[in-house]
Protein backbone atom coordinates (compact mmCIF):
# COMPACT_ATOMS: atom_id res chain seq x y z
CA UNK A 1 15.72 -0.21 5.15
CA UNK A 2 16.67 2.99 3.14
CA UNK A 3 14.07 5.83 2.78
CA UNK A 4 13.67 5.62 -1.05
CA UNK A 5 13.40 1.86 -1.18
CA UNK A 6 10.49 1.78 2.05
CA UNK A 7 8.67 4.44 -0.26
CA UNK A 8 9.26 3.07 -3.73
CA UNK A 9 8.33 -0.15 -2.54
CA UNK A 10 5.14 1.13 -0.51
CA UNK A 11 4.08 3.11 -3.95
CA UNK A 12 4.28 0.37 -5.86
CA UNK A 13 2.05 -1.50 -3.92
CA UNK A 14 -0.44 1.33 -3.97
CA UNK A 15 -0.14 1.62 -7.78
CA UNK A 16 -0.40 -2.48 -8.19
CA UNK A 17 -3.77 -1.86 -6.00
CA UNK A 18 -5.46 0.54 -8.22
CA UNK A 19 -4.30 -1.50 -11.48
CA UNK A 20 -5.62 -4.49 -10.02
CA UNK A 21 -9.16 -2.90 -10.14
CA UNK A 22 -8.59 -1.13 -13.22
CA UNK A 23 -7.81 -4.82 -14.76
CA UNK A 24 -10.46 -7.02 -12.46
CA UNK A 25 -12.50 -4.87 -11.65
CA UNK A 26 -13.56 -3.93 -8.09
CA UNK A 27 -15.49 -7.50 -7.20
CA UNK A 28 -12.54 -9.29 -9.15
CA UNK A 29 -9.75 -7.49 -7.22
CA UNK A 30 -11.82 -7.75 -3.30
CA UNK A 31 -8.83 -10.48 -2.35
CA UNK A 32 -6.42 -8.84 -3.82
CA UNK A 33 -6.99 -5.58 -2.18
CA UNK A 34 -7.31 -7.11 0.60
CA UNK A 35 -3.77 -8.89 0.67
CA UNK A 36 -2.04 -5.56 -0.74
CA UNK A 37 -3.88 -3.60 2.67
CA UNK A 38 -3.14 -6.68 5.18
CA UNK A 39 0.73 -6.40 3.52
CA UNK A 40 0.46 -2.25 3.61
CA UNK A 41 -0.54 -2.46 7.19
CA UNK A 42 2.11 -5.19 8.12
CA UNK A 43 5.14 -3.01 6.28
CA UNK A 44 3.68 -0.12 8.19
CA UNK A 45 3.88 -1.27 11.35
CA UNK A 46 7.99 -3.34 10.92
CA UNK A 47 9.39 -0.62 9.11
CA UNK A 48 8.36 2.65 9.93
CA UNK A 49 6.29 2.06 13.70
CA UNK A 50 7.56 5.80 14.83
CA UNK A 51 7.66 7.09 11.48
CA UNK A 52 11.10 7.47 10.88
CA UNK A 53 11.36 6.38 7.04
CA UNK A 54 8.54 8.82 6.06
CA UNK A 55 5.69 10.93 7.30
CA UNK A 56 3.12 9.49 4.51
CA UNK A 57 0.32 7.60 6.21
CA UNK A 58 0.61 4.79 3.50
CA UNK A 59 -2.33 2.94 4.98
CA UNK A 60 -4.21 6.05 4.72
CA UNK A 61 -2.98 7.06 0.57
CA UNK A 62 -3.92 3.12 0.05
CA UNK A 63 -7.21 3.89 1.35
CA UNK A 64 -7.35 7.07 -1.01
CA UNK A 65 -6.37 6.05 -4.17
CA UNK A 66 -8.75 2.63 -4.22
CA UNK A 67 -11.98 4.70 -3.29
């Protein structure tokens, strides 16, 4: 996995989060958050375990930008 694509990819999902509750609402979008963490996490941990495509904590900007 290239650098840009793990990050473009791992934004996206971010911005898909926050649009979901923008759209839904926070109750409507609970499962869908949830899925878009559970896949956050799971991308995380395959991809970038030591941190090699990118220093951003994406788990951690997911967390931020749906508060």
């Amino acid at each position: 996995m290239q650098k840009i694509a793990y990050n473009l990819m791992m934004e996206g999902l971010v911005k898909t989060a926050v649009e979901k509750i923008q759209v839904l609402g926070r109750e409507g979008a609970k499962e869908d958050i949830a899925a878009i963490t559970k896949m956050v996490n799971d991308l995380e941990s395959f991809w970038n375990p030591e941190g090699n495509l990118t220093a951003i904590d994406w788990s951690e900007e997911l967390k931020k930008a749906i508060e």
